[in-house]
Protein backbone atom coordinates (compact mmCIF):
# COMPACT_ATOMS: atom_id res chain seq x y z
CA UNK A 1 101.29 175.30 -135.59
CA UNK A 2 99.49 176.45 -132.80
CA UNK A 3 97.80 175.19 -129.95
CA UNK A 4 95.03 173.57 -131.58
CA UNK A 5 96.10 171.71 -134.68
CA UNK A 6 98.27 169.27 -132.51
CA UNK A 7 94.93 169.30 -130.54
CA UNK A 8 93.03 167.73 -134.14
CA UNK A 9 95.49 165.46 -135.51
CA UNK A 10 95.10 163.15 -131.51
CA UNK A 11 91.65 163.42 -132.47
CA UNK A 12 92.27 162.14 -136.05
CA UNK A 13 94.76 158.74 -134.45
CA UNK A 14 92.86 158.70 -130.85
CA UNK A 15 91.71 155.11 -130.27
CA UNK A 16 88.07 157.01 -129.23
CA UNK A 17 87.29 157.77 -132.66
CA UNK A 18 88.77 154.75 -134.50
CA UNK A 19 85.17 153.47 -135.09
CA UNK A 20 84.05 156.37 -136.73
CA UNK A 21 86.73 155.84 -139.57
CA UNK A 22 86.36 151.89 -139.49
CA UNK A 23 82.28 153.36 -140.65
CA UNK A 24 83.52 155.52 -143.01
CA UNK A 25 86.21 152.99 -144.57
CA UNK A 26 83.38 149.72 -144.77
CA UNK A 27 80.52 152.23 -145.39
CA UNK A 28 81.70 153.79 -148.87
CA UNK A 29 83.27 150.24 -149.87
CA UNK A 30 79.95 148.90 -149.70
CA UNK A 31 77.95 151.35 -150.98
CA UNK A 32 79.51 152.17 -154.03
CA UNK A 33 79.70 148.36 -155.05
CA UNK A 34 76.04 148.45 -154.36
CA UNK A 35 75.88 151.56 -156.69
CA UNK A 36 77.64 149.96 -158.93
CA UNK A 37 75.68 147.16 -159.74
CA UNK A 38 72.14 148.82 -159.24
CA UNK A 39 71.54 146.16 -155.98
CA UNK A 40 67.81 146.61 -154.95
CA UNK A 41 67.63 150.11 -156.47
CA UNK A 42 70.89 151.63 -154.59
CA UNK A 43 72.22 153.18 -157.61
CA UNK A 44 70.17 155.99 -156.71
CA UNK A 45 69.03 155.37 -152.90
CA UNK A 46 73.04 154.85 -152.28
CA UNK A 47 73.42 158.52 -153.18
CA UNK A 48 71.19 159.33 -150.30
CA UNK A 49 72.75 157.55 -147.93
CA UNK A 50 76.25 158.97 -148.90
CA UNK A 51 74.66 162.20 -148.31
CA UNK A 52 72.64 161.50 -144.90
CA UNK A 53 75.84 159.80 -143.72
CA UNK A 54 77.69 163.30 -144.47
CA UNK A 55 74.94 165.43 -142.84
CA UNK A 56 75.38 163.11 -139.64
CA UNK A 57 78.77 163.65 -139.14
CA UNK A 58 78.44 167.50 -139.56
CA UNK A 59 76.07 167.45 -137.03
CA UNK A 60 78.11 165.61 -134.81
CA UNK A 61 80.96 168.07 -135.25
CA UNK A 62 78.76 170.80 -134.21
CA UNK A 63 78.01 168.71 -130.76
CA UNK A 64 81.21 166.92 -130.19
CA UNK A 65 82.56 169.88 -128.24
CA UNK A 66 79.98 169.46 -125.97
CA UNK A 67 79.68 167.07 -123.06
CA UNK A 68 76.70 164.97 -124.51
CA UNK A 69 78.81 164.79 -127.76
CA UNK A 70 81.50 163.26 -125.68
CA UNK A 71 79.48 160.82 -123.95
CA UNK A 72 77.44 159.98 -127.55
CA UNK A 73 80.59 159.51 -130.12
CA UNK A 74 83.52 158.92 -128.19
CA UNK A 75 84.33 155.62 -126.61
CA UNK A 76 86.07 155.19 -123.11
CA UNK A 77 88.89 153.02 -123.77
CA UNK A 78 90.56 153.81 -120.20
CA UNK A 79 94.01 153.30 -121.78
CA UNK A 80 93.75 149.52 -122.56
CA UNK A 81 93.89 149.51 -125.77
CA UNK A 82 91.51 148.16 -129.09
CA UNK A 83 92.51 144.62 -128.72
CA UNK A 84 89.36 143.60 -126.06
CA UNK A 85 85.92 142.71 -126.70
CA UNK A 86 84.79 145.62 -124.17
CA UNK A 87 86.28 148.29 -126.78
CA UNK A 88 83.92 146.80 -129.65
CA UNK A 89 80.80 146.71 -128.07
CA UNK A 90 81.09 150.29 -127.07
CA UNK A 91 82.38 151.15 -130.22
CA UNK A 92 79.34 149.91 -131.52
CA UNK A 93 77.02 151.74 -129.29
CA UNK A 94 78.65 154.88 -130.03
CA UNK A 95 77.63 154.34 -133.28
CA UNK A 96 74.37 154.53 -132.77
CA UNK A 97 73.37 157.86 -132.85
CA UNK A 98 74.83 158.19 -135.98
CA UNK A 99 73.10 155.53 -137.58
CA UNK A 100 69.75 156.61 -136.07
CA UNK A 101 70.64 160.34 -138.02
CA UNK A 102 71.14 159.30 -141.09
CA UNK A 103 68.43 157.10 -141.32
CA UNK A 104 66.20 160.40 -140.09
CA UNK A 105 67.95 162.10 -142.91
CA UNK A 106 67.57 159.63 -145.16
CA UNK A 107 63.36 159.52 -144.09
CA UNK A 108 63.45 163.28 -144.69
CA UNK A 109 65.36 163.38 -148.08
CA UNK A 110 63.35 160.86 -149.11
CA UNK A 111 59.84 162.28 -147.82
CA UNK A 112 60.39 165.76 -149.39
CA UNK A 113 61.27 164.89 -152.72
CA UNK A 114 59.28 161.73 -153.49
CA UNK A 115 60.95 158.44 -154.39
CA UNK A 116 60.88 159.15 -157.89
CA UNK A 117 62.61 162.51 -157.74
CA UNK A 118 65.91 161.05 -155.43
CA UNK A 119 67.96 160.73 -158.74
CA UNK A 120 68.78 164.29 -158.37
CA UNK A 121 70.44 163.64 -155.24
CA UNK A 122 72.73 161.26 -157.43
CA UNK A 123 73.14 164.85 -159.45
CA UNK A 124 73.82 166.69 -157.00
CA UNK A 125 76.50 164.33 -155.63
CA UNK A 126 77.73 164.11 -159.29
CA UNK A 127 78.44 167.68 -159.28
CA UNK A 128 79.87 168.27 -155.88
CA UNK A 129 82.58 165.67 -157.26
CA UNK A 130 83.33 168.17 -160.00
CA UNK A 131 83.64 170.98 -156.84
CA UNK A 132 85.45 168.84 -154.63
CA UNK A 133 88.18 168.48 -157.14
CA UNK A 134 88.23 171.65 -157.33
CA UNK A 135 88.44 172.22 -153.88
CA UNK A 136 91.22 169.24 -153.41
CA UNK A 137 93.51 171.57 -156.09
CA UNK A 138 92.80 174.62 -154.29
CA UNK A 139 93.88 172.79 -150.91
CA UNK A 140 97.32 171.42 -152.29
CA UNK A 141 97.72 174.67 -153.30
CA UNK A 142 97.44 176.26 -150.34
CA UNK A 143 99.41 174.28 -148.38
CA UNK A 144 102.69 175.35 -150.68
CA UNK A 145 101.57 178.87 -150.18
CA UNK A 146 102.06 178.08 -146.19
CA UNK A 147 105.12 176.42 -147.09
CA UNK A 148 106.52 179.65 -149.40
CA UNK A 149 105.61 182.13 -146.23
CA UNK A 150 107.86 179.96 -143.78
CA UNK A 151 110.64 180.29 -146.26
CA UNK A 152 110.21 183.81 -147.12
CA UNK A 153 112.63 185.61 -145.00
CA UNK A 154 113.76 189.10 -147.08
CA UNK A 155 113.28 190.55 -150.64
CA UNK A 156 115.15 188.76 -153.37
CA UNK A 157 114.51 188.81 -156.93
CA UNK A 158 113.23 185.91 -158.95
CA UNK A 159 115.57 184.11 -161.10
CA UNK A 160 114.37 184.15 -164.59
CA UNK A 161 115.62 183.29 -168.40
CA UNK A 162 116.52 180.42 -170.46
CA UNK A 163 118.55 178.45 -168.57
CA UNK A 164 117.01 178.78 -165.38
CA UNK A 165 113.66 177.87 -166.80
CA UNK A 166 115.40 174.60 -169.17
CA UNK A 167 117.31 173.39 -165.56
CA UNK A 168 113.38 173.74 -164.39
CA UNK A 169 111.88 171.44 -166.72
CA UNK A 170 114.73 169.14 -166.90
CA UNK A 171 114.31 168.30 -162.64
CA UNK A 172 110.68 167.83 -163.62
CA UNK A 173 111.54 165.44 -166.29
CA UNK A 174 114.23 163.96 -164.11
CA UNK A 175 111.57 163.31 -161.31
CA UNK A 176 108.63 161.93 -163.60
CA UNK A 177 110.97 159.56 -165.51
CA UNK A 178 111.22 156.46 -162.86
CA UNK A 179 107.34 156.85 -162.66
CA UNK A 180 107.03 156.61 -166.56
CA UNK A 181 109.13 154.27 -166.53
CA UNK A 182 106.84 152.31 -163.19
CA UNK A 183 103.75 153.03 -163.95
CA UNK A 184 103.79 153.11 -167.94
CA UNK A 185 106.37 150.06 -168.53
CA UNK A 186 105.37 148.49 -165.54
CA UNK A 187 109.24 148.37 -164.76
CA UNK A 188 110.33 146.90 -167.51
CA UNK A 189 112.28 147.32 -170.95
CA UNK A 190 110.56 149.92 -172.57
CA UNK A 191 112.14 149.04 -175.55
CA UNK A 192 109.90 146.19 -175.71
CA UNK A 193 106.86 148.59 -175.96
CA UNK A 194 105.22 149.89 -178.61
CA UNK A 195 105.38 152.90 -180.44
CA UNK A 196 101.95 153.66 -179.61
CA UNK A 197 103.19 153.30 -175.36
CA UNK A 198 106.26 155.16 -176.11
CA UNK A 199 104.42 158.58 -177.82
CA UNK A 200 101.86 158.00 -175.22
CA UNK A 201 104.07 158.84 -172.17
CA UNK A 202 106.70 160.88 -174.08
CA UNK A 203 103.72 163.14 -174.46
CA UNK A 204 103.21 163.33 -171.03
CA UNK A 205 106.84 164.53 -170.46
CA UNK A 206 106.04 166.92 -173.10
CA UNK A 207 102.98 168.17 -171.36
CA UNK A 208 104.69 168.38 -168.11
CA UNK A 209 107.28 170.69 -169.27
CA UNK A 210 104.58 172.59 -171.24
CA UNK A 211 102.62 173.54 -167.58
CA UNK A 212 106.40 174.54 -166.29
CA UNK A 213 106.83 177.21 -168.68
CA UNK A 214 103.40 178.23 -168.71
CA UNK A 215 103.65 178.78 -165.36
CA UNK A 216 106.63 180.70 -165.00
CA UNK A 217 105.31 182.85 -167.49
CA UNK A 218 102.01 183.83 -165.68
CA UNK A 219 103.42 184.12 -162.58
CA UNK A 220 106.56 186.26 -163.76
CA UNK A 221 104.92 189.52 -162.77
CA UNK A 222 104.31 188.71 -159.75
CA UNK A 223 107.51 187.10 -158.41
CA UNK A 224 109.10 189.93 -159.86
CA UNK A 225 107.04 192.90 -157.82
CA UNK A 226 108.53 194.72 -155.26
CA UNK A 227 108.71 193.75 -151.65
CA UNK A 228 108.52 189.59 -152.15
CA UNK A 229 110.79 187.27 -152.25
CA UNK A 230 110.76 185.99 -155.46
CA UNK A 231 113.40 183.36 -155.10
CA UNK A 232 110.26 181.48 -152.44
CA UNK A 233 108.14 182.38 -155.43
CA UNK A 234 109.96 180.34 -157.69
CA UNK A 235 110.33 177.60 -155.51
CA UNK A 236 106.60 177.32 -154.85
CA UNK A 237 105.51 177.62 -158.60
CA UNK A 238 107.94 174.69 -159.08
CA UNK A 239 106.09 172.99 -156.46
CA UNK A 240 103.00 173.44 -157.48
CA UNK A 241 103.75 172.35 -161.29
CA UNK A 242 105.54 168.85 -159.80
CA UNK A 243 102.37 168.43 -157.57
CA UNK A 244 100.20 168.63 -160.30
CA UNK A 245 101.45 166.94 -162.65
CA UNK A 246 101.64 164.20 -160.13
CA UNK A 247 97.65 164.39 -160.35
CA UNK A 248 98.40 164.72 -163.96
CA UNK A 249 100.16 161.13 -163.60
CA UNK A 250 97.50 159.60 -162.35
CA UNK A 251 94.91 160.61 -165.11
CA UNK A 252 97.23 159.80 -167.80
CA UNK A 253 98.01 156.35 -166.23
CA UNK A 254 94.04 155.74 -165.68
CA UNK A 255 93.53 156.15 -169.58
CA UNK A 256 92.00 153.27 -171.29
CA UNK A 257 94.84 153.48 -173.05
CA UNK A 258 96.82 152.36 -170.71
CA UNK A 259 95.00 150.65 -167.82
CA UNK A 260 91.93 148.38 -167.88
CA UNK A 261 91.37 148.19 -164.45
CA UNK A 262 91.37 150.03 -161.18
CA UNK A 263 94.24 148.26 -159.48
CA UNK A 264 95.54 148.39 -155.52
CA UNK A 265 98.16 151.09 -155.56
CA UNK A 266 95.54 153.34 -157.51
CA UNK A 267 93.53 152.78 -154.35
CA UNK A 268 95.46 153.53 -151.87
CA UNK A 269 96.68 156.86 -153.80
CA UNK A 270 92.93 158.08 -154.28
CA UNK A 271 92.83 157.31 -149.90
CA UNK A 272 96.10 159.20 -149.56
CA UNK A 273 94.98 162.31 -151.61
CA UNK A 274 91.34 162.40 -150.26
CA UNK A 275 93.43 162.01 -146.92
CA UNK A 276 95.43 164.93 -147.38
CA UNK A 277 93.06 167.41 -149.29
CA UNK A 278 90.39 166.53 -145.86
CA UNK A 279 93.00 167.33 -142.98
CA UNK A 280 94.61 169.97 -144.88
CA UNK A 281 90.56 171.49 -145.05
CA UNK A 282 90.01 170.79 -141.83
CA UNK A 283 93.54 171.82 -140.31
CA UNK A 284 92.40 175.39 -142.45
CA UNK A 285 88.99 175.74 -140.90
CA UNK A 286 90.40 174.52 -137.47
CA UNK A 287 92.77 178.01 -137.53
CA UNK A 288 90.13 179.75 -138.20
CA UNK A 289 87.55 178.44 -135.43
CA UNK A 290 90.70 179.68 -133.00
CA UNK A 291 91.09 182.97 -134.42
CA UNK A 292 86.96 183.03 -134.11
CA UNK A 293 86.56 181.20 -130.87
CA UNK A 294 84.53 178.50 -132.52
CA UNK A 295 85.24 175.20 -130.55
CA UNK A 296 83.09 173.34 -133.31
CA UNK A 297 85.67 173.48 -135.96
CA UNK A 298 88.43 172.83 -133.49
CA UNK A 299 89.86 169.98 -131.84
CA UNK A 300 87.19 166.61 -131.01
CA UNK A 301 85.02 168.32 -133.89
CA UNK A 302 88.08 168.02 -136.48
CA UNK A 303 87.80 164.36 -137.11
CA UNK A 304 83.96 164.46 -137.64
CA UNK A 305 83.96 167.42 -139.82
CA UNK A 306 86.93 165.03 -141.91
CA UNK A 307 84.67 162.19 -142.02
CA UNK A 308 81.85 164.50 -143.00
CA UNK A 309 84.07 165.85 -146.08
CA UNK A 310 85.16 162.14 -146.50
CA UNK A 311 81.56 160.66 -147.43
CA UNK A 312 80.58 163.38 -149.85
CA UNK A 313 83.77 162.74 -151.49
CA UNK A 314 83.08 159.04 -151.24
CA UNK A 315 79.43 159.80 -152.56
CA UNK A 316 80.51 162.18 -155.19
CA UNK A 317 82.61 159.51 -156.50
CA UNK A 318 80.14 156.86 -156.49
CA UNK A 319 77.10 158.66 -157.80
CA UNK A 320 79.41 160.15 -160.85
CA UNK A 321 80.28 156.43 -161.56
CA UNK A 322 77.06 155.15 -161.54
CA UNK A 323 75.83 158.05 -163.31
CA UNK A 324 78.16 157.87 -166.23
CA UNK A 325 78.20 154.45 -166.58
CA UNK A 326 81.53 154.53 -166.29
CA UNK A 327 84.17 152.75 -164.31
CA UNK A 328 86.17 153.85 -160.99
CA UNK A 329 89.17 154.07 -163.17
CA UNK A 330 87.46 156.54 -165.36
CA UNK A 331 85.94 158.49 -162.61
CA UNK A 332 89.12 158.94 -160.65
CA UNK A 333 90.80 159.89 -164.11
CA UNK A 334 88.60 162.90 -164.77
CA UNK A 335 89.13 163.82 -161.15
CA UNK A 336 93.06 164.13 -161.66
CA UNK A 337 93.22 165.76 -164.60
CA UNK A 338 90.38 168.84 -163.52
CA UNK A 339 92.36 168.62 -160.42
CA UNK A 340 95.62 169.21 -162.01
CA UNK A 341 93.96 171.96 -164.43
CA UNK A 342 92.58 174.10 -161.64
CA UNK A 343 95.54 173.80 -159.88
CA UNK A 344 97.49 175.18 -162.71
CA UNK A 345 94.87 177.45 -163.56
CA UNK A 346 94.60 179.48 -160.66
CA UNK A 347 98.78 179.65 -159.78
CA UNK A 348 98.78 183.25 -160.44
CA UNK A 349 96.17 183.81 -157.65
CA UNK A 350 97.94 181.28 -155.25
CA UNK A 351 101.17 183.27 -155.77
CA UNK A 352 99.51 186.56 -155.01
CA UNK A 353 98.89 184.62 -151.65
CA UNK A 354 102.29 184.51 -150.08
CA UNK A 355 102.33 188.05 -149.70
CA UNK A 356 105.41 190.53 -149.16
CA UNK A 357 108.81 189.01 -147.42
CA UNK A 358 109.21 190.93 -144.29
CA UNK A 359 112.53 190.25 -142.17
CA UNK A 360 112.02 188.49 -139.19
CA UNK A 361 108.10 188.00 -139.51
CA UNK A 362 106.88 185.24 -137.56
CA UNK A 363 104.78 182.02 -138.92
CA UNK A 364 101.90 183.01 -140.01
CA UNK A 365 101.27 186.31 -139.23
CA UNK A 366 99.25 187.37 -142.37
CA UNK A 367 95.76 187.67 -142.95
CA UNK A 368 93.62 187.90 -146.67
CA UNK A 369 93.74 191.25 -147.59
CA UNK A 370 93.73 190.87 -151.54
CA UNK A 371 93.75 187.52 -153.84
CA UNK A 372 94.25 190.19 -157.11
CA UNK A 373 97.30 191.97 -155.96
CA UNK A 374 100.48 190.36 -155.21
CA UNK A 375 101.92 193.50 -153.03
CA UNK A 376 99.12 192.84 -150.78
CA UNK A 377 99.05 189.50 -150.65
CA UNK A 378 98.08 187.49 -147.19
CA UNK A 379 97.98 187.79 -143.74
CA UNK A 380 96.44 185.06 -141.81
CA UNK A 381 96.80 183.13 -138.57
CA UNK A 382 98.28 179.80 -140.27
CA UNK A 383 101.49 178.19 -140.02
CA UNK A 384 102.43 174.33 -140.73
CA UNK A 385 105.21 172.33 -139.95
CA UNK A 386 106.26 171.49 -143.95
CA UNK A 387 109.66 169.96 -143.99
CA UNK A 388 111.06 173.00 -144.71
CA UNK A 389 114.73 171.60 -144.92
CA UNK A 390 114.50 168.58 -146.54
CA UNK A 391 112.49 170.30 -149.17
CA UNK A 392 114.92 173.15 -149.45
CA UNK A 393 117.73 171.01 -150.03
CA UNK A 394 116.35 168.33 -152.66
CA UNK A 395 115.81 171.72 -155.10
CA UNK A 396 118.71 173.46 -154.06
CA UNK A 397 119.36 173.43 -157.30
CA UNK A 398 116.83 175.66 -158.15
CA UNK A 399 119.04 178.86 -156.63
């Protein structure tokens, strides 16, 4: 991976920075229940917070290289650990200056548009939730497409027909199944359902198997040109289906039909999938600031620019709620299934990505020279450590 990325992920799990993710964890809590029930006219004054809290940490990201950011927003814990009272007061003082910024930013929102025109912060929060799904689906994406280079050794032809394609949608069916059978039967007899439960998820295996061959037929072009390896091809269009149908999964099980409540595990899932889409973005832009020589999108800066990405996601979230006067659950639904849309929509494009197989290229070694033609494909200076093996030998089957 480099020298850098191992660099960004200490940053991300270095006891210096913990308080800056404690902020961003108790922050958006608090804020959106605030948004949510219109608490001294937060609904839309939350939206501007969100979005002076973002600013804040982007600024910091540009500094933290530096050695005043160093001394401002990372605390000395001289190897001793969290669990001392010396830790949390400088945690809190380190703090400070990012507090201080986004109530500036917050003054300065607030001054230029006039207290009655801040709604259209809450709008334009609403809408970067529609782009930040987006975004997330173009991120999972690409982090297949890093996974299909590793793997692509030498020119091989796709596998294709009937039978390849039905063994396809039958592992997808195979892994969705348990989770029907968790999530929509809550574990239980689904014979005791009702008909109305049973169509309902036995449309989503129908669905699922729909976006499989769908798929494979968009993509067959491509993992049938010359000079790729189609049989990496194959494997990452499979991925990518499974992946978002998982996001698929979680609309579907967000339906009022189905769920009247935002519940724990949903939670933690939307944290794990903001998690990922943010360090996968900032792991991205990290190889990049290398390959440029800018320090503030590598190392000490990664975690701020995360936490920057994390409260506009947070905010986008929030201010969509509160704008719709909807629910969390409905929010997050919408968010998985345009997710899951884009991310099936633009699989002919992430294909195109892998590029040709060359024997004996190295990791990475490919930089953007065309997103329309497949022969082209990219070269680029990124390489991640996927599980390659484990991966390769749960769909073995797929060969």
């Amino acid at each position: 991976m480099g020298e850098n990325p191992p660099g960004m992920f200490r940053s991300f799990s270095s006891p210096s920075t913990l308080p800056h993710f404690l902020l961003l964890v108790s922050c958006s809590g608090l804020l959106y229940a605030m948004m949510r029930i219109d608490l001294w006219g937060f609904e839309d004054r939350g939206g501007v917070i969100f979005l002076s809290l973002a600013m804040s940490y982007i600024l910091a990201a540009l500094i933290a290289p530096s050695e005043l950011g160093v001394r401002m927003l990372r605390v000395s814990h001289d190897g001793v650990g969290i669990l001392n009272s010396a830790y949390w007061y400088r945690s809190l003082l380190k703090l400070i200056p990012i507090i201080l910024a986004s109530v500036l930013f917050s003054a300065l929102i607030i001054t230029q548009l006039g207290s009655e025109n801040i709604k259209f912060v809450k709008l334009f929060l609403a809408f970067l939730f529609v782009a930040m799904s987006a975004f997330q689906a173009l991120s999972l994406n690409y982090g297949w497409v890093i996974y299909s280079r590793r793997i692509s050794r030498k020119e091989r032809p796709s596998k294709d027909g009937r039978v390849i394609l039905s063994t396809r949608i039958l592992i997808c069916i195979v892994l969705f199944i348990p989770l029907v059978w968790w999530f929509g039967f809550q574990a239980g007899d689904p014979s005791e359902a009702n008909i109305i439960d049973k169509l309902y998820w036995i449309f989503f295996l129908g669905v699922a198997s729909l976006l499989m061959i769908i798929s494979y037929n968009r993509t067959r072009k491509i993992r049938s040109s010359r000079g790729v390896d189609g049989r990496s091809l194959d494997r990452l269009v499979f991925l990518i289906v499974i992946t978002a149908c998982w996001h698929l999964l979680g609309a579907w099980r967000r339906s009022p039909v189905v769920a009247e409540k935002t519940t724990g595990s949903m939670m933690i899932e939307e944290a794990i999938l903001m998690s990922v889409s943010i360090i996968l973005a900032v792991w991205s832009m990290a190889n990049r600031g290398r390959k440029g020589g800018w320090k503030f999108f590598q190392g000490q800066s990664a975690l701020f620019w995360g936490i920057g990405f994390g409260f506009a996601y947070a905010g986008s979230i929030s201010s969509l709620t509160a704008l719709s006067e909807g629910t969390l659950l409905t929010t997050t639904a919408i968010g998985h299934g345009f997710t899951a849309l884009v991310m099936i929509g633009i699989i002919p494009i992430t294909v195109s990505w892998v590029g040709p197989a060359i024997d004996g290229k190295g990791e990475g070694d490919e930089e953007i020279t065309s997103i329309s033609n497949p022969e082209e494909g990219l070269k680029g200076n990124i390489a991640m450590n996927f599980p390659g093996k484990q991966v390769e030998e749960e769909i073995e089957l797929l060969d």
